[in-house]
C-alpha atoms as a PDB file:
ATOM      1  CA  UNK A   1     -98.484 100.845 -24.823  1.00  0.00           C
ATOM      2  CA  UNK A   2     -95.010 101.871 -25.880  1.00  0.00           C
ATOM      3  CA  UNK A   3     -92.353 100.241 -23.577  1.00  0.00           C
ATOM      4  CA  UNK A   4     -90.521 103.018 -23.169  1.00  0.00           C
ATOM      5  CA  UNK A   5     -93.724 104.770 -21.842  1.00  0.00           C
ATOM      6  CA  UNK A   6     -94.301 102.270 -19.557  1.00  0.00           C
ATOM      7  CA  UNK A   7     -90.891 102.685 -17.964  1.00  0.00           C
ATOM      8  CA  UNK A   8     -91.699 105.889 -17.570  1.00  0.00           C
ATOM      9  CA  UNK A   9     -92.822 106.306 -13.768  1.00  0.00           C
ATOM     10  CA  UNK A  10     -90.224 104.457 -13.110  1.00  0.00           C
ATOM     11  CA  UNK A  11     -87.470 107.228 -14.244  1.00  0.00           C
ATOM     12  CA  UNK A  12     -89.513 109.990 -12.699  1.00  0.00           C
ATOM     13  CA  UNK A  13     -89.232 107.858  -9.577  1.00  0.00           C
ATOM     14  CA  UNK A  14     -85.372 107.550 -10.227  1.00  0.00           C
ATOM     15  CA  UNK A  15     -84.954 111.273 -10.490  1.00  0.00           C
ATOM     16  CA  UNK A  16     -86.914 112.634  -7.938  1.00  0.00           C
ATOM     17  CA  UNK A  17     -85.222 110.190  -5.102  1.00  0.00           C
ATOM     18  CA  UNK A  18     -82.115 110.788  -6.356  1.00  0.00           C
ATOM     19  CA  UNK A  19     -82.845 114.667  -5.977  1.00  0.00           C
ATOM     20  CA  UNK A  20     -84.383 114.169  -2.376  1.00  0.00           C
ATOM     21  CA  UNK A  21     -81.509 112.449  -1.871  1.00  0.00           C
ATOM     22  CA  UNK A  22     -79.128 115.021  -3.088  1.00  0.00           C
ATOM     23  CA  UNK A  23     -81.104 117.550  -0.898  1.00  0.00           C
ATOM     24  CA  UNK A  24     -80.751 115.567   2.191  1.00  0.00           C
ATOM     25  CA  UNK A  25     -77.423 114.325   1.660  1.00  0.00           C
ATOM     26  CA  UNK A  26     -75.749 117.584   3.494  1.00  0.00           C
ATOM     27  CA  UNK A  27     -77.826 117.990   6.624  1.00  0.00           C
ATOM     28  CA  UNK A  28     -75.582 116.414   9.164  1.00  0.00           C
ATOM     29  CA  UNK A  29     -77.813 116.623  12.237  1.00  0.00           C
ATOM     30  CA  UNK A  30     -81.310 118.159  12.363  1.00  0.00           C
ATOM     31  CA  UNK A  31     -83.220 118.732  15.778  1.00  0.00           C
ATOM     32  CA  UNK A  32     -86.325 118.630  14.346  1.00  0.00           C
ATOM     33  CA  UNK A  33     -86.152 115.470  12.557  1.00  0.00           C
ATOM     34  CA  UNK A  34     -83.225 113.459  15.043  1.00  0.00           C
ATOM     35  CA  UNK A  35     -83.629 114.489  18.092  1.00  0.00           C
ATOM     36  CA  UNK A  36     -82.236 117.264  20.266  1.00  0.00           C
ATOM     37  CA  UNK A  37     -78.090 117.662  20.059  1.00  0.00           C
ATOM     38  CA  UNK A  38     -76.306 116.387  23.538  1.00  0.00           C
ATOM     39  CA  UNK A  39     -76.226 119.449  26.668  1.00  0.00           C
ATOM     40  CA  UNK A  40     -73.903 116.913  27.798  1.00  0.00           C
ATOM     41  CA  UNK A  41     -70.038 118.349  27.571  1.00  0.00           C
ATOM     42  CA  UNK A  42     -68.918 115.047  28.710  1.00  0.00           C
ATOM     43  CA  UNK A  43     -71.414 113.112  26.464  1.00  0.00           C
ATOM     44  CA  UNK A  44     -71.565 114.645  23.425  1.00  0.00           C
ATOM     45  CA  UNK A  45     -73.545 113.634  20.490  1.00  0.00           C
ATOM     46  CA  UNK A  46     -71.631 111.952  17.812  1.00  0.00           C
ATOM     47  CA  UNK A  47     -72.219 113.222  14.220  1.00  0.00           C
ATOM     48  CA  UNK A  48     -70.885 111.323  11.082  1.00  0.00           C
ATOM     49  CA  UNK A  49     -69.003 113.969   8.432  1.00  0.00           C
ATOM     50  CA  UNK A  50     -68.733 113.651   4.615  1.00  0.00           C
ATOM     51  CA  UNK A  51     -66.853 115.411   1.856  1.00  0.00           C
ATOM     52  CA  UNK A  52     -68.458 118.604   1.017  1.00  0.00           C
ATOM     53  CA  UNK A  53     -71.244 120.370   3.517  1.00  0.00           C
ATOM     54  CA  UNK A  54     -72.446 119.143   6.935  1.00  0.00           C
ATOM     55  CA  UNK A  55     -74.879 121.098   7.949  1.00  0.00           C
ATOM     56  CA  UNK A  56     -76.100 120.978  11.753  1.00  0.00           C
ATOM     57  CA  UNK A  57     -79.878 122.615  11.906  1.00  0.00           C
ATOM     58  CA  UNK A  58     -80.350 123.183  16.052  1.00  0.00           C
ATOM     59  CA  UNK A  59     -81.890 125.744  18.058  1.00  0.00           C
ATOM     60  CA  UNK A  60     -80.936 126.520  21.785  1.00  0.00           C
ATOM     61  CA  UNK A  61     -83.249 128.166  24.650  1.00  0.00           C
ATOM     62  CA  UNK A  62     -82.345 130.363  27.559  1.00  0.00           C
ATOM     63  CA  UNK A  63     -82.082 128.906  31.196  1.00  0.00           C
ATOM     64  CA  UNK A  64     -84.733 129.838  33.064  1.00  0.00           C
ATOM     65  CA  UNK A  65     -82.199 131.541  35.954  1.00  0.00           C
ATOM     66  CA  UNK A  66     -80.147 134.214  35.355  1.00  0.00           C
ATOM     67  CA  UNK A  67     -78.368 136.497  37.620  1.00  0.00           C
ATOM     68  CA  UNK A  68     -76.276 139.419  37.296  1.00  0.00           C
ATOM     69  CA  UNK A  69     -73.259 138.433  39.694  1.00  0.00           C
ATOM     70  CA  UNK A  70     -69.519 138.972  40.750  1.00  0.00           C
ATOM     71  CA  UNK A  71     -66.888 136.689  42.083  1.00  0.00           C
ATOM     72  CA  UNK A  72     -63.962 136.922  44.369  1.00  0.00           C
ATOM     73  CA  UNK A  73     -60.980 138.809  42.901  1.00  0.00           C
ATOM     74  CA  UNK A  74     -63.032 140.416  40.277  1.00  0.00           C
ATOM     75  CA  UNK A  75     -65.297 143.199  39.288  1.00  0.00           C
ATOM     76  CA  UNK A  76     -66.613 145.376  42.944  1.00  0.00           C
ATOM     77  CA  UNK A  77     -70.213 145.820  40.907  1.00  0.00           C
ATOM     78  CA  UNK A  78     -72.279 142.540  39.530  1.00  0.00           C
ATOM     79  CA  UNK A  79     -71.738 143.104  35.671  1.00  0.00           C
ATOM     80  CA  UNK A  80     -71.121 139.356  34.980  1.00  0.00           C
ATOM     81  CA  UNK A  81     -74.141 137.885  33.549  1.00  0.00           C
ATOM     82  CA  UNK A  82     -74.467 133.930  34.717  1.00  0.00           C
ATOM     83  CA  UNK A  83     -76.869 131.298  33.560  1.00  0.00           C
ATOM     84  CA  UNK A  84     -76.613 127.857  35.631  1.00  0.00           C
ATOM     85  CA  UNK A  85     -78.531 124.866  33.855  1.00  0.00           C
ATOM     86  CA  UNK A  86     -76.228 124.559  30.901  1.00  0.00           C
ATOM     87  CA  UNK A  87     -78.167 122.314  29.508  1.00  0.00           C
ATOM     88  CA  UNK A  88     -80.950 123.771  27.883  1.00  0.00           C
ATOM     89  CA  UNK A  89     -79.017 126.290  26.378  1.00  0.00           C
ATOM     90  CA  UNK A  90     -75.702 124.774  25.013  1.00  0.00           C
ATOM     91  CA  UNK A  91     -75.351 122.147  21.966  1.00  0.00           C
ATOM     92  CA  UNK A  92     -72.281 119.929  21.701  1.00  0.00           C
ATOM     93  CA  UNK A  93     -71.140 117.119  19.604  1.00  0.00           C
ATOM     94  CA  UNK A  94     -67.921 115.287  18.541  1.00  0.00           C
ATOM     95  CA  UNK A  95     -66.735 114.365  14.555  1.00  0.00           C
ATOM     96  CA  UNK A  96     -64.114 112.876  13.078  1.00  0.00           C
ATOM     97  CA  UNK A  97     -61.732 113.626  10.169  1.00  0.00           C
ATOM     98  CA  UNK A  98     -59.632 111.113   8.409  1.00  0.00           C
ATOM     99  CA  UNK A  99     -56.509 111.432   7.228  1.00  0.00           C
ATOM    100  CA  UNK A 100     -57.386 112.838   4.037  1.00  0.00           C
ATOM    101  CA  UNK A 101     -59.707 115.617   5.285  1.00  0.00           C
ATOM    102  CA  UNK A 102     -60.115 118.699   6.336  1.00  0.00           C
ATOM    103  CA  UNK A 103     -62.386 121.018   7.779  1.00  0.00           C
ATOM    104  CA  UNK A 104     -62.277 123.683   5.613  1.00  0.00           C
ATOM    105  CA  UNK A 105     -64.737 125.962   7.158  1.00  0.00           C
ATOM    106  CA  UNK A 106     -67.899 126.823   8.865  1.00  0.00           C
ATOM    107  CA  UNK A 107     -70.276 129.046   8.001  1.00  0.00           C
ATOM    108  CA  UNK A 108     -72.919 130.721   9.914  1.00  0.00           C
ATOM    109  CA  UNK A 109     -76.063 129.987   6.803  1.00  0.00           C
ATOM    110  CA  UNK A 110     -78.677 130.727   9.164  1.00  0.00           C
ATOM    111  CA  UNK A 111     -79.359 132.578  12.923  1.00  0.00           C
ATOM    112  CA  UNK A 112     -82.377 133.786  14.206  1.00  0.00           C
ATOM    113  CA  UNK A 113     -82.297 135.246  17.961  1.00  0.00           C
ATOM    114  CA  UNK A 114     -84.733 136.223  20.447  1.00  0.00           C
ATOM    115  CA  UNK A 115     -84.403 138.183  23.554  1.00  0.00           C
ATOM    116  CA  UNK A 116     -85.757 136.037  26.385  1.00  0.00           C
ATOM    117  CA  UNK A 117     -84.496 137.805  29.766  1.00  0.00           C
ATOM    118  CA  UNK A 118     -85.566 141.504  30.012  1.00  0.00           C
ATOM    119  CA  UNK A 119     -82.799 144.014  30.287  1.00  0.00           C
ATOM    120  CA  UNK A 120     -84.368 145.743  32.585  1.00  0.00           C
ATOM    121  CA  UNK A 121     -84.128 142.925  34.941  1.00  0.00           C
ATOM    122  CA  UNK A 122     -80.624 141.985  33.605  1.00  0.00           C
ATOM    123  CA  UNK A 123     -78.927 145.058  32.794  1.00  0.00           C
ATOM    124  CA  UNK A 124     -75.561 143.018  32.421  1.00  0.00           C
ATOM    125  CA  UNK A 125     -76.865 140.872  29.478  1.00  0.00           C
ATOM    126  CA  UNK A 126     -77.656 143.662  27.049  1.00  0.00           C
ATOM    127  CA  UNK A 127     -79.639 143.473  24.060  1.00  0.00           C
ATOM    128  CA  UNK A 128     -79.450 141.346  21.234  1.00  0.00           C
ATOM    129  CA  UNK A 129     -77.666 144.197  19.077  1.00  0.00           C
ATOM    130  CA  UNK A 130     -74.411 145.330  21.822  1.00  0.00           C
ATOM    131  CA  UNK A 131     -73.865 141.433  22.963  1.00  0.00           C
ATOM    132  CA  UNK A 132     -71.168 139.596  21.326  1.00  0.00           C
ATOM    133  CA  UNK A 133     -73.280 136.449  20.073  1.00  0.00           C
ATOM    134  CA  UNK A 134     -73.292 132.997  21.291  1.00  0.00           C
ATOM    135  CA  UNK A 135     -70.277 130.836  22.601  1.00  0.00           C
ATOM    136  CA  UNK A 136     -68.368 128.779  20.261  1.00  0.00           C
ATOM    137  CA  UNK A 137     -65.527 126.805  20.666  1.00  0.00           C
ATOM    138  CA  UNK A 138     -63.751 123.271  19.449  1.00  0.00           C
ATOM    139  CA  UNK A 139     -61.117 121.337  20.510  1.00  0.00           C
ATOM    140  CA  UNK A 140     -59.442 117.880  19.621  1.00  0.00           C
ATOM    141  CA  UNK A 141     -61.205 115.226  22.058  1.00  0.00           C
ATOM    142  CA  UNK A 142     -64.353 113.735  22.194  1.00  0.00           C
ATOM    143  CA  UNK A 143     -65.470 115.663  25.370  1.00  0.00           C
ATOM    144  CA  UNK A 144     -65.243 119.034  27.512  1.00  0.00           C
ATOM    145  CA  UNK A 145     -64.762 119.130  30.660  1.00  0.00           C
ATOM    146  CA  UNK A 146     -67.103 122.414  31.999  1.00  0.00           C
ATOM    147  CA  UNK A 147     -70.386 122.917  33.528  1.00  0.00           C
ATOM    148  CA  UNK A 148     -71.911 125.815  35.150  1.00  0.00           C
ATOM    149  CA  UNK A 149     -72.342 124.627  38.927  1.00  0.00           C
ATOM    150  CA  UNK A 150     -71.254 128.336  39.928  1.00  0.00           C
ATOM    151  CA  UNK A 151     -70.465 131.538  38.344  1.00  0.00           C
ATOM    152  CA  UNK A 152     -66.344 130.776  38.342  1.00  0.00           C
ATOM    153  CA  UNK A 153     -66.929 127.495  36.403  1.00  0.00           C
ATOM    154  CA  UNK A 154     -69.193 129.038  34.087  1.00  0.00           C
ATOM    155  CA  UNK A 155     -66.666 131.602  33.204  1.00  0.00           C
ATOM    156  CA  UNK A 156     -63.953 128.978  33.209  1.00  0.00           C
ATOM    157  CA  UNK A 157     -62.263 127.533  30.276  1.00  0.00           C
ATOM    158  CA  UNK A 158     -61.775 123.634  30.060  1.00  0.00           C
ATOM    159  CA  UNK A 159     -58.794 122.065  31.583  1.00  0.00           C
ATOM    160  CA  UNK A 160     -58.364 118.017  30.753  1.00  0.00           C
ATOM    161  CA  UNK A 161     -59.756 118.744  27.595  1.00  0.00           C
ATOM    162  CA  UNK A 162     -58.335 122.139  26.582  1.00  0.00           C
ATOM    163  CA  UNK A 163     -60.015 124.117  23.880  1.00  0.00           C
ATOM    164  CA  UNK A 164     -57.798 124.587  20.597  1.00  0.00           C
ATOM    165  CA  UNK A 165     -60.428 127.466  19.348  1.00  0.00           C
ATOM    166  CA  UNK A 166     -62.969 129.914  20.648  1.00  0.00           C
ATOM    167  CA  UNK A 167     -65.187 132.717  18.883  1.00  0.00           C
ATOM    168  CA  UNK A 168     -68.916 133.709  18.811  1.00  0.00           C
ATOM    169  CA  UNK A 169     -71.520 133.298  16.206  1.00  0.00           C
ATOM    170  CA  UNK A 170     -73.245 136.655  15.731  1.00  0.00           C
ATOM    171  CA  UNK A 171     -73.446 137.450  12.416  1.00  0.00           C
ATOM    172  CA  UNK A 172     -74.828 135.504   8.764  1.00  0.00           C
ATOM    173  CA  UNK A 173     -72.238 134.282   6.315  1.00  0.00           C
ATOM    174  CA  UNK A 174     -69.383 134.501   9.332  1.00  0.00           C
ATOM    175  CA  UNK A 175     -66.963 131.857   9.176  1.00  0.00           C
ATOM    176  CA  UNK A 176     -66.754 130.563  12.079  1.00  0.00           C
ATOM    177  CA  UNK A 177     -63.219 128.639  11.915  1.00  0.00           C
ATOM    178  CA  UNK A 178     -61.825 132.382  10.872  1.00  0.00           C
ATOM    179  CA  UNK A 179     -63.062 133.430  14.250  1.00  0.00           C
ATOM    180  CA  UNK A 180     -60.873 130.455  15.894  1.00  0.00           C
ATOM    181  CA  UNK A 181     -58.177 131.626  13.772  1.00  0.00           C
ATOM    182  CA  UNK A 182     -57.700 135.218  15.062  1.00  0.00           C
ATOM    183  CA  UNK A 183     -57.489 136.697  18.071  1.00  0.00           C
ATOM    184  CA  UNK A 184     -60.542 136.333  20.831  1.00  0.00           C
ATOM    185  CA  UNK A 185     -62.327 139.762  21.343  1.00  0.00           C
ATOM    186  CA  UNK A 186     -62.281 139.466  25.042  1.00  0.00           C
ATOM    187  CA  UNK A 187     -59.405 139.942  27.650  1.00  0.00           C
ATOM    188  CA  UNK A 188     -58.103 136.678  29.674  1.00  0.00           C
ATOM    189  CA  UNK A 189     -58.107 134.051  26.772  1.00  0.00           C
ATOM    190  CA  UNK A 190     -55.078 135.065  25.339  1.00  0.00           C
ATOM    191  CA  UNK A 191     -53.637 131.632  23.738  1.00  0.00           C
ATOM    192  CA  UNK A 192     -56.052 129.850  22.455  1.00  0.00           C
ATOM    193  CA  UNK A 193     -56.739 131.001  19.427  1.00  0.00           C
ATOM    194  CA  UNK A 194     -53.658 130.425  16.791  1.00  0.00           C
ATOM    195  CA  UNK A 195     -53.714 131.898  13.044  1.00  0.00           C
ATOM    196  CA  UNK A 196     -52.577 128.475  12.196  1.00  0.00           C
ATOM    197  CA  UNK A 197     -55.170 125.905  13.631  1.00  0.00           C
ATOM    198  CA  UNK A 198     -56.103 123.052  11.205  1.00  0.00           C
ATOM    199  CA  UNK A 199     -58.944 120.971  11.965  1.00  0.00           C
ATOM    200  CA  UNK A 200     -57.734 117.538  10.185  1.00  0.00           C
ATOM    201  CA  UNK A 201     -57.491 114.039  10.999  1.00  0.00           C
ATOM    202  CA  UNK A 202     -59.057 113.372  14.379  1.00  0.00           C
ATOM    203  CA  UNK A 203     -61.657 113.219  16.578  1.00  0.00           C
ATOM    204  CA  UNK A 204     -63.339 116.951  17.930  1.00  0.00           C
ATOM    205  CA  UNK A 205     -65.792 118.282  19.995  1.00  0.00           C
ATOM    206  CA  UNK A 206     -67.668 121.351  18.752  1.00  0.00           C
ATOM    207  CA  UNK A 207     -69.908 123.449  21.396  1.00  0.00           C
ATOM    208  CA  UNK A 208     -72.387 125.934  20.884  1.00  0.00           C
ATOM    209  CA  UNK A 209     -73.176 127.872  23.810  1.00  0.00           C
ATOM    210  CA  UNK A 210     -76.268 130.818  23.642  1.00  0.00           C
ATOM    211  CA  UNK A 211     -77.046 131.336  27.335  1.00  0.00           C
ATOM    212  CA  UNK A 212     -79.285 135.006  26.614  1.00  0.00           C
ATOM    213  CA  UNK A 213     -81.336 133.998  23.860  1.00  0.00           C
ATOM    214  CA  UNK A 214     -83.689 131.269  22.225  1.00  0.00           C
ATOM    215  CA  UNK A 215     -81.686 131.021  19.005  1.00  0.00           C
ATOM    216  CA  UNK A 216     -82.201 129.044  15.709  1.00  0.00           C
ATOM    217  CA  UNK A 217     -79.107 128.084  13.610  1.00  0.00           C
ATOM    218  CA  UNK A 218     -78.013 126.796  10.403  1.00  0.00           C
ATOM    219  CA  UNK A 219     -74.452 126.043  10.605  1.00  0.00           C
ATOM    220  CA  UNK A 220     -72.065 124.639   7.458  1.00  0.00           C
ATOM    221  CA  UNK A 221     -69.509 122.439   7.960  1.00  0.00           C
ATOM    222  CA  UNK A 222     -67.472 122.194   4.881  1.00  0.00           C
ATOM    223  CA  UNK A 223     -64.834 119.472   4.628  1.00  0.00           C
ATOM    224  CA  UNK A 224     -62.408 119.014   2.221  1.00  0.00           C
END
């Protein structure tokens, strides 16, 4: 037999690792294959970045209560919607940037969502189409400091660890990191958000929270 044809599995083995490889190379985390992504905000899962696209492939399901509720000081009629038992239903982990990166952006590449609470029985939630999409915010530690005990922690913002960007993920090809650059849609987070945020050199803690909805998400973190 010719040499060269006996070498010849061997370069179709080269190639088609090296393409797997190439394939798998920008999956960051998957749920699927490692393991469900921390509902801890003080023990977040740590995820290792590269140059080019992270991708985190996760999915998030509804708690099983829900309540349509009010708190002192605001709104006479229960019209906030509150889900204790953060954990099933919110994903967070930390990364970390060296000096010579940047996170560049992140792009919503895949979300399915499914109603799970009726709106009959939770008129406050809405339906998938008039709510604003699932929680997401960063900041520059390697925790959060939140949990949803009661209805005004749930609807409380971090304190020790302060948030340097909030948003929500509602739509396909929606860059997320434009979201924490502008302006959040709802009243009494005024300050977060800056036009000027750059996520570079350091340690931070991203958190997806979809407290409605069993969702499934593709999310692209591109760093540069």
């Amino acid at each position: 037999m010719n040499k060269y044809l006996k070498l010849l599995p061997f370069f179709l083995f080269m190639i088609t690792s090296c393409s797997s490889d190439d394939e798998d190379n920008s999956v960051a985390w998957d749920e699927s294959i490692q393991g469900e992504l921390s509902g801890d905000l003080l023990n977040p899962t740590s995820v290792n970045f590269q140059f080019g696209d992270n991708r985190i492939i996760g999915n998030s399901t509804p708690a099983e209560g829900a309540e349509c509720t009010t708190f002192q000081g605001g709104p006479p009629v229960p019209i906030i919607p509150y889900f204790p038992n953060h954990e099933s239903y919110t994903d967070v982990f930390t990364f970390t940037l060296a000096e010579n990166q940047r996170l560049a952006s992140i792009t919503i590449e895949a979300l399915d969502v499914s109603p799970y609470h009726k709106f009959e029985d939770f008129p406050c939630i809405g339906n998938v189409e008039s709510q604003n999409g699932a929680f997401v915010a960063i900041n520059n530690h390697d925790k959060i400091d939140w949990n949803s005990d009661n209805v005004i922690n749930f609807i409380s913002l971090p304190i020790t660890y302060p948030l340097v960007g909030i948003g929500f993920a509602k739509t396909v090809n929606e860059d997320l990191l434009d979201n924490f650059q502008s302006e959040f849609p709802l009243p009494g987070y005024e300050g977060i958000n800056t036009e000027n945020l750059e996520i570079s050199n350091g340690t931070y803690t991203f958190w997806w929270k979809e407290g409605a909805n069993n969702t499934d998400y593709v999310l692209n973190f591109r760093v540069e």
